[in-house]
Protein backbone atom coordinates (compact mmCIF):
# COMPACT_ATOMS: atom_id res chain seq x y z
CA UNK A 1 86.26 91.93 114.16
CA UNK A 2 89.52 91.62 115.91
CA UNK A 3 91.52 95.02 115.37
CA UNK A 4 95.01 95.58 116.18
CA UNK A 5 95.87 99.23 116.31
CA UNK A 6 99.59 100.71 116.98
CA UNK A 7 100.11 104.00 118.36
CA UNK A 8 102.78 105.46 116.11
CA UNK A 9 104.18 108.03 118.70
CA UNK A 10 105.25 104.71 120.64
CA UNK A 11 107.30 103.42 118.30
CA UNK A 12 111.37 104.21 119.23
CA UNK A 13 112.96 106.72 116.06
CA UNK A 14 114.83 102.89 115.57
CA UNK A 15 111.25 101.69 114.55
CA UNK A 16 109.47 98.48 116.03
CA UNK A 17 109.45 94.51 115.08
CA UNK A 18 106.19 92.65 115.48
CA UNK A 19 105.60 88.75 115.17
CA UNK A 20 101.80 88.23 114.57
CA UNK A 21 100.72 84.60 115.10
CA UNK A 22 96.91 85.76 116.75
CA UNK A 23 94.53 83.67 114.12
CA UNK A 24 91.39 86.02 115.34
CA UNK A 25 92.79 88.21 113.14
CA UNK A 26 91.79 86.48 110.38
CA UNK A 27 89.36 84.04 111.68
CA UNK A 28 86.93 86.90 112.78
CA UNK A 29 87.00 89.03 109.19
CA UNK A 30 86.38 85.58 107.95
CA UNK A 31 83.37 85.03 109.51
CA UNK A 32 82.12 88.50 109.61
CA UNK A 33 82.14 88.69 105.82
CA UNK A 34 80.81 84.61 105.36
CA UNK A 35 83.68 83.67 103.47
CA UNK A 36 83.95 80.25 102.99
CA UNK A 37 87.82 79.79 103.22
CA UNK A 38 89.31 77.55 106.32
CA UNK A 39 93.11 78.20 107.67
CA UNK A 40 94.82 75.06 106.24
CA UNK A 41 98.11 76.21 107.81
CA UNK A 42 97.90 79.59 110.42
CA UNK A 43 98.74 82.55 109.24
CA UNK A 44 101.60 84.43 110.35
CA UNK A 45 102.71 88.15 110.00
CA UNK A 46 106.23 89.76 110.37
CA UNK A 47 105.97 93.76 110.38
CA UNK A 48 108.68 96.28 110.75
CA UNK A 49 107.09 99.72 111.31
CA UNK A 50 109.32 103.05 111.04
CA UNK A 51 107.89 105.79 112.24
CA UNK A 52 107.99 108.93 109.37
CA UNK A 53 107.55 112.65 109.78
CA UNK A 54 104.45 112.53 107.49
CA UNK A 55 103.14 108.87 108.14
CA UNK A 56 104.93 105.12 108.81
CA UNK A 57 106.73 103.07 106.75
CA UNK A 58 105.51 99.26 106.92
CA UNK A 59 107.48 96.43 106.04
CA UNK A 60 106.71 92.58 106.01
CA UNK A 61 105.56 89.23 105.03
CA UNK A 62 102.54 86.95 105.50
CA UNK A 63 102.97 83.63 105.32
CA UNK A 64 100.21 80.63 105.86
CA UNK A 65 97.78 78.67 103.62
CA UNK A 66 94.01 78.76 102.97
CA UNK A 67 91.46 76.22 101.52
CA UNK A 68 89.10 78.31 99.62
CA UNK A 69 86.70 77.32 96.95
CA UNK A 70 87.51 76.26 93.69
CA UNK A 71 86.08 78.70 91.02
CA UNK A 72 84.69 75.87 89.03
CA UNK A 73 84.12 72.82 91.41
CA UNK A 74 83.69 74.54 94.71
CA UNK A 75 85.91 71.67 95.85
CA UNK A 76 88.52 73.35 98.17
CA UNK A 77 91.38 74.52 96.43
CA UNK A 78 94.69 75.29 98.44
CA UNK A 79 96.19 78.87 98.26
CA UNK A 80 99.71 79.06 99.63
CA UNK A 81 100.69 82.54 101.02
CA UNK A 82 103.49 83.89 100.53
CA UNK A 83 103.57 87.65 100.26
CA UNK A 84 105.75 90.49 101.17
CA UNK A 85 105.01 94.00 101.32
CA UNK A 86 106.32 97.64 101.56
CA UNK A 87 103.51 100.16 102.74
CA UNK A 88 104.03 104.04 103.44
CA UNK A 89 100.91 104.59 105.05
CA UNK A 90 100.44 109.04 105.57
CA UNK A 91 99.11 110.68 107.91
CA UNK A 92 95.47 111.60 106.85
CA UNK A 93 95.72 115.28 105.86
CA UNK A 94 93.63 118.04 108.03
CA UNK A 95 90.19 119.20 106.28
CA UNK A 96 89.81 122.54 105.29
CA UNK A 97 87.16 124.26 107.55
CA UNK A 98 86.07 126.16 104.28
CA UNK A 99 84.04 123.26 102.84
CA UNK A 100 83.62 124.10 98.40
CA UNK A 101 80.87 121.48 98.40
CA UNK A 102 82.75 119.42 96.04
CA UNK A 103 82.29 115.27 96.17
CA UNK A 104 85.84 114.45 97.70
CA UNK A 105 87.25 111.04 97.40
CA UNK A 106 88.37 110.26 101.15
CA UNK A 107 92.15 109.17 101.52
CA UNK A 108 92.74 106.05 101.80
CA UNK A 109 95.23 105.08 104.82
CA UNK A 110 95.71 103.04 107.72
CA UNK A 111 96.70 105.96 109.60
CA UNK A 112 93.82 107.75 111.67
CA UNK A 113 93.85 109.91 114.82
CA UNK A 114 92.82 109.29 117.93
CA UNK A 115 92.93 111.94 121.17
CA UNK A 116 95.54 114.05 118.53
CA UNK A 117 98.08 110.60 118.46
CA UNK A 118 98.42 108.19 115.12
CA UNK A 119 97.15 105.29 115.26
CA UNK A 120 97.95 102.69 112.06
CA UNK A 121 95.34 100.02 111.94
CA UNK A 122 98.13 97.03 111.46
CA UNK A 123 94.74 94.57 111.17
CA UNK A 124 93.13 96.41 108.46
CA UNK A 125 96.48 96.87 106.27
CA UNK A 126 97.49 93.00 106.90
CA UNK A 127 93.77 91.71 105.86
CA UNK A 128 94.51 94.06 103.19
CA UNK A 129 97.50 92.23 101.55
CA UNK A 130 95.59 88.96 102.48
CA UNK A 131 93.20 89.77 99.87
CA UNK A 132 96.08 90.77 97.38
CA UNK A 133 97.59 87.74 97.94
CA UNK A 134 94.70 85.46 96.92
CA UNK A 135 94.36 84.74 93.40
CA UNK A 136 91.35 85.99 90.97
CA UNK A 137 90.23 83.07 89.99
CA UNK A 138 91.23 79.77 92.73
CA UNK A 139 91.45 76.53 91.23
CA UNK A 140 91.48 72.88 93.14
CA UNK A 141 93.93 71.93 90.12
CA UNK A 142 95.15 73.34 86.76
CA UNK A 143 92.50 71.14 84.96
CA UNK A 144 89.79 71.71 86.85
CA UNK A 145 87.08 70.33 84.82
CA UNK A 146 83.90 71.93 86.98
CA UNK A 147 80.43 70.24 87.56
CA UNK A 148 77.71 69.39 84.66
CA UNK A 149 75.49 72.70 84.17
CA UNK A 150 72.55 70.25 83.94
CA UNK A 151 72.99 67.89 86.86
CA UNK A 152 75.99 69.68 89.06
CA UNK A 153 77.81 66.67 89.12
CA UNK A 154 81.56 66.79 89.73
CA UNK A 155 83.27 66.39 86.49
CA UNK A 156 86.87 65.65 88.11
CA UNK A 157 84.83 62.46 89.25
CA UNK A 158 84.07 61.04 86.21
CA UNK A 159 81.40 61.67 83.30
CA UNK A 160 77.90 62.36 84.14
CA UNK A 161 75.05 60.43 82.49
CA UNK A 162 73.46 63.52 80.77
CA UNK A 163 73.32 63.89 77.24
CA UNK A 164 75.42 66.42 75.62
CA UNK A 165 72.21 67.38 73.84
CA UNK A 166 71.36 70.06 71.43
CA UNK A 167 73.37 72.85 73.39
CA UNK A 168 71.29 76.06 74.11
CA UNK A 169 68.22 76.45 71.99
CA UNK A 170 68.77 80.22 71.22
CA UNK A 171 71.79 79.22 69.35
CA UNK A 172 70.19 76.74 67.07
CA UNK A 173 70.03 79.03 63.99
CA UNK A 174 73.32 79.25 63.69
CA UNK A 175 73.86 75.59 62.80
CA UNK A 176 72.55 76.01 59.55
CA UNK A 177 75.06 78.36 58.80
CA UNK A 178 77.50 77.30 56.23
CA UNK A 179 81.35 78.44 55.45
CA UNK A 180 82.42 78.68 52.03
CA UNK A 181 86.04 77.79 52.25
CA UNK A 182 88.52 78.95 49.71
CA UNK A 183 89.99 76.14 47.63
């Protein structure tokens, strides 16, 4: 996976402006986790980074668009990206020598150390608000009408010939339920 790491004790007091255009960024994560989303339009990253006392403040935006999968279709459906973002990321705290024993949850930050020197991995926290940006539940088009759960046919294509048949047979009983109504 392509990794872009900043040393924070680099960075001027004034702070530092980055331009990210590199697709590998997001082509390689893509790949390594067999996503099946394509870069309609390439992705681009704007990141101010102002170096704290106790970590590094990250501002920015991430602009692009993806085809991804519909949810119901699997047709591709196209996610416009438009997200900005304000990040303090700490400095990971020191671990006590005197270990309790106790199940910790480990921080989670961008911010490691390497050789005694921060290092904020700008790649991770970027993929990050990639995968905020995306929504839940991706649809080709508001009325997505999905595929046939008999034959998998495309339903935004036209009807299928299947039957709409008896629905599922566990369910059965309940049509001879009736409903008193009031009147």
């Amino acid at each position: 996976m392509a990794e872009l790491h900043i040393a924070l004790n680099e960075i001027a007091p004034e702070g530092m402006r980055l331009e990210i255009e590199d697709q590998s960024l997001w082509t390689d994560p893509l790949r390594e986790f067999r996503l099946k989303f394509r870069i309609a339009r390439p992705l681009k990253a704007e990141v101010f980074l102002f170096p704290q006392v106790d970590g590094c403040l990250v501002r920015g935006s991430l602009s692009g668009e993806l085809a991804v999968p519909c949810d119901r279709c699997a047709e591709d459906a196209r996610v416009i990206i438009e997200q900005s973002f304000d990040e303090f990321e700490p400095f990971p705290s020191e671990r006590s020598e005197a270990d309790d024993g106790d199940f910790e949850i480990p921080e989670s930050s961008a911010v490691f150390f390497r050789e005694g020197s921060p290092i904020l991995d700008l790649g991770g926290l970027l993929w990050e608000e990639l995968s905020l940006s995306l929504p839940v539940k991706p649809l080709c088009r508001p009325g997505c009408r999905g595929v046939c759960v008999l034959c998998g046919k495309n339903l935004n294509d036209g009807p299928c010939g299947c039957s709409e048949g008896e629905g599922d047979p566990r369910l059965a009983v309940l049509k001879q339920i009736k409903v008193k109504t009031k009147g």
